[in-house]
C-alpha atoms as a PDB file:
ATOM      1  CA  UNK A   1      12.145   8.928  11.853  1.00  0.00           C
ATOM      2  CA  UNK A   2      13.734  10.164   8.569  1.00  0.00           C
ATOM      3  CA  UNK A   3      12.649   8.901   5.671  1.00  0.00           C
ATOM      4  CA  UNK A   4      14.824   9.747   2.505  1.00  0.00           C
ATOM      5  CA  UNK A   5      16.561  11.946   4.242  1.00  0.00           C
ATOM      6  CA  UNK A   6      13.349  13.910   5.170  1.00  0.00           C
ATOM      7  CA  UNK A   7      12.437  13.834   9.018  1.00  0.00           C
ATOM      8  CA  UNK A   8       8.858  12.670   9.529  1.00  0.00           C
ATOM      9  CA  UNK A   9       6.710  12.226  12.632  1.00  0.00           C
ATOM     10  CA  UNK A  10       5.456   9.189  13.227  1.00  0.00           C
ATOM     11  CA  UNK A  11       2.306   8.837  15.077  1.00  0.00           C
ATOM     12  CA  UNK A  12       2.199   5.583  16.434  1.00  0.00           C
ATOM     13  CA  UNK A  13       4.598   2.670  16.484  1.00  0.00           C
ATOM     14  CA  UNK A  14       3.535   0.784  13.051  1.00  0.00           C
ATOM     15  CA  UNK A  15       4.619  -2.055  11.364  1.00  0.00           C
ATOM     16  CA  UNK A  16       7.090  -1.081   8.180  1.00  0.00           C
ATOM     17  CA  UNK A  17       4.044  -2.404   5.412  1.00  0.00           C
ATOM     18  CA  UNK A  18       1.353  -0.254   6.895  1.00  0.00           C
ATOM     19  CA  UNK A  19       3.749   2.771   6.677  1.00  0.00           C
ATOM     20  CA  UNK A  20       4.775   1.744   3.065  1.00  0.00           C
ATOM     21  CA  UNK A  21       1.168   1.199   2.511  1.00  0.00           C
ATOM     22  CA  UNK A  22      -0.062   4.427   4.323  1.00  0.00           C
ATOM     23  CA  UNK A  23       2.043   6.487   1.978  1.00  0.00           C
ATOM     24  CA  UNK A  24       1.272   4.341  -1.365  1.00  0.00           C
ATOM     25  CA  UNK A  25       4.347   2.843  -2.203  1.00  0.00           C
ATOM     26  CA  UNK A  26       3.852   0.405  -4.911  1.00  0.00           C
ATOM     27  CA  UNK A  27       5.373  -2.953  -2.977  1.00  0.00           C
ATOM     28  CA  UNK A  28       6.607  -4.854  -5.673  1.00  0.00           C
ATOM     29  CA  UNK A  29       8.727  -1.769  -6.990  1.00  0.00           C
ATOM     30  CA  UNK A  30      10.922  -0.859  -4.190  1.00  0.00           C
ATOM     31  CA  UNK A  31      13.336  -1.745  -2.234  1.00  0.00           C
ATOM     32  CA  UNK A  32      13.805  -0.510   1.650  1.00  0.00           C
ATOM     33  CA  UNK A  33      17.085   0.306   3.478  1.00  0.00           C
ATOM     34  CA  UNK A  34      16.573   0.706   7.317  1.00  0.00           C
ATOM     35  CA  UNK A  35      19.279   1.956   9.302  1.00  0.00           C
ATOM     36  CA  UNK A  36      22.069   1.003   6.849  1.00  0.00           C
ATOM     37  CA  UNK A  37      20.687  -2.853   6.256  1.00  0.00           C
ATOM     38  CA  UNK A  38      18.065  -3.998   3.388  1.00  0.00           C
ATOM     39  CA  UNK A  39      14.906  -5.429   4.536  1.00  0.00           C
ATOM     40  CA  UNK A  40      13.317  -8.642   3.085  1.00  0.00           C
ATOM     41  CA  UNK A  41      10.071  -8.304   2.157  1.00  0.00           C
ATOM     42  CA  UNK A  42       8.894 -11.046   3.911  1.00  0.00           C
ATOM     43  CA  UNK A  43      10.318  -8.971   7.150  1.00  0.00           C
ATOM     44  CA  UNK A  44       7.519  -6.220   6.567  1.00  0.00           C
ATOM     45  CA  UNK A  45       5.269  -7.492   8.198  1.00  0.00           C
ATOM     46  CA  UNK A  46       7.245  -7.954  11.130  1.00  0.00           C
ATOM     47  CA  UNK A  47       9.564  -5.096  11.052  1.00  0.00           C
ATOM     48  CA  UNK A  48       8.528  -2.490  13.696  1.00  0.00           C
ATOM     49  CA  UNK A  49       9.435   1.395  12.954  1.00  0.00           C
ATOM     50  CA  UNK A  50      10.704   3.416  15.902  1.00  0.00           C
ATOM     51  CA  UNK A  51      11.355   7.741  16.006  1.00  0.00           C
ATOM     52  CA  UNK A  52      14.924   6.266  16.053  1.00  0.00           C
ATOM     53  CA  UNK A  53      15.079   4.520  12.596  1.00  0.00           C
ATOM     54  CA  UNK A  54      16.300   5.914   8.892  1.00  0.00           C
ATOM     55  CA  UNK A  55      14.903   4.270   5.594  1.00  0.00           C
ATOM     56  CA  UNK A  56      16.116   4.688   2.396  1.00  0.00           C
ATOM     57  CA  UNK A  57      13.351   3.469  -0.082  1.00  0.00           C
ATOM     58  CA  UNK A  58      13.909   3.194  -3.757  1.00  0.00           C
ATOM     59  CA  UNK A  59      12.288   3.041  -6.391  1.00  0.00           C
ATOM     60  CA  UNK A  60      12.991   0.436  -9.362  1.00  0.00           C
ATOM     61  CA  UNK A  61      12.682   1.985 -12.535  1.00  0.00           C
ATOM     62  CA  UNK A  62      13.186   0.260 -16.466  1.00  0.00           C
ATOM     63  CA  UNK A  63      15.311   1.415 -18.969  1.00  0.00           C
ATOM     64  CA  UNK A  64      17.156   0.329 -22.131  1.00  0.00           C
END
């Protein structure tokens, strides 16, 4: 899977919120790409990640 553009080994099929949550991504300040379509967040739970798959995750950030 690459992640970011950073291949990373996954070691089991997981769902996409217990990789998000594995690697401490804040939930309510990102957004996740996964091969070239955004994923609702209400999908996490159900979205399944595969060796195959490329996420983009961002991060939202404030400014003024």
């Amino acid at each position: 899977m690459r992640v970011n553009g950073v291949i990373t080994t996954l070691t089991q099929h997981q769902s996409l919120i217990d990789y998000l949550r594995q690697q401490n991504y804040d939930l309510t300040k990102i957004a996740v790409e996964r091969n070239g379509e955004i994923v609702p967040k209400d999908l996490y739970q159900s979205t399944i990640l595969g060796e195959n798959d490329q996420l983009e995750i961002v991060h939202f950030v404030g400014g003024g």
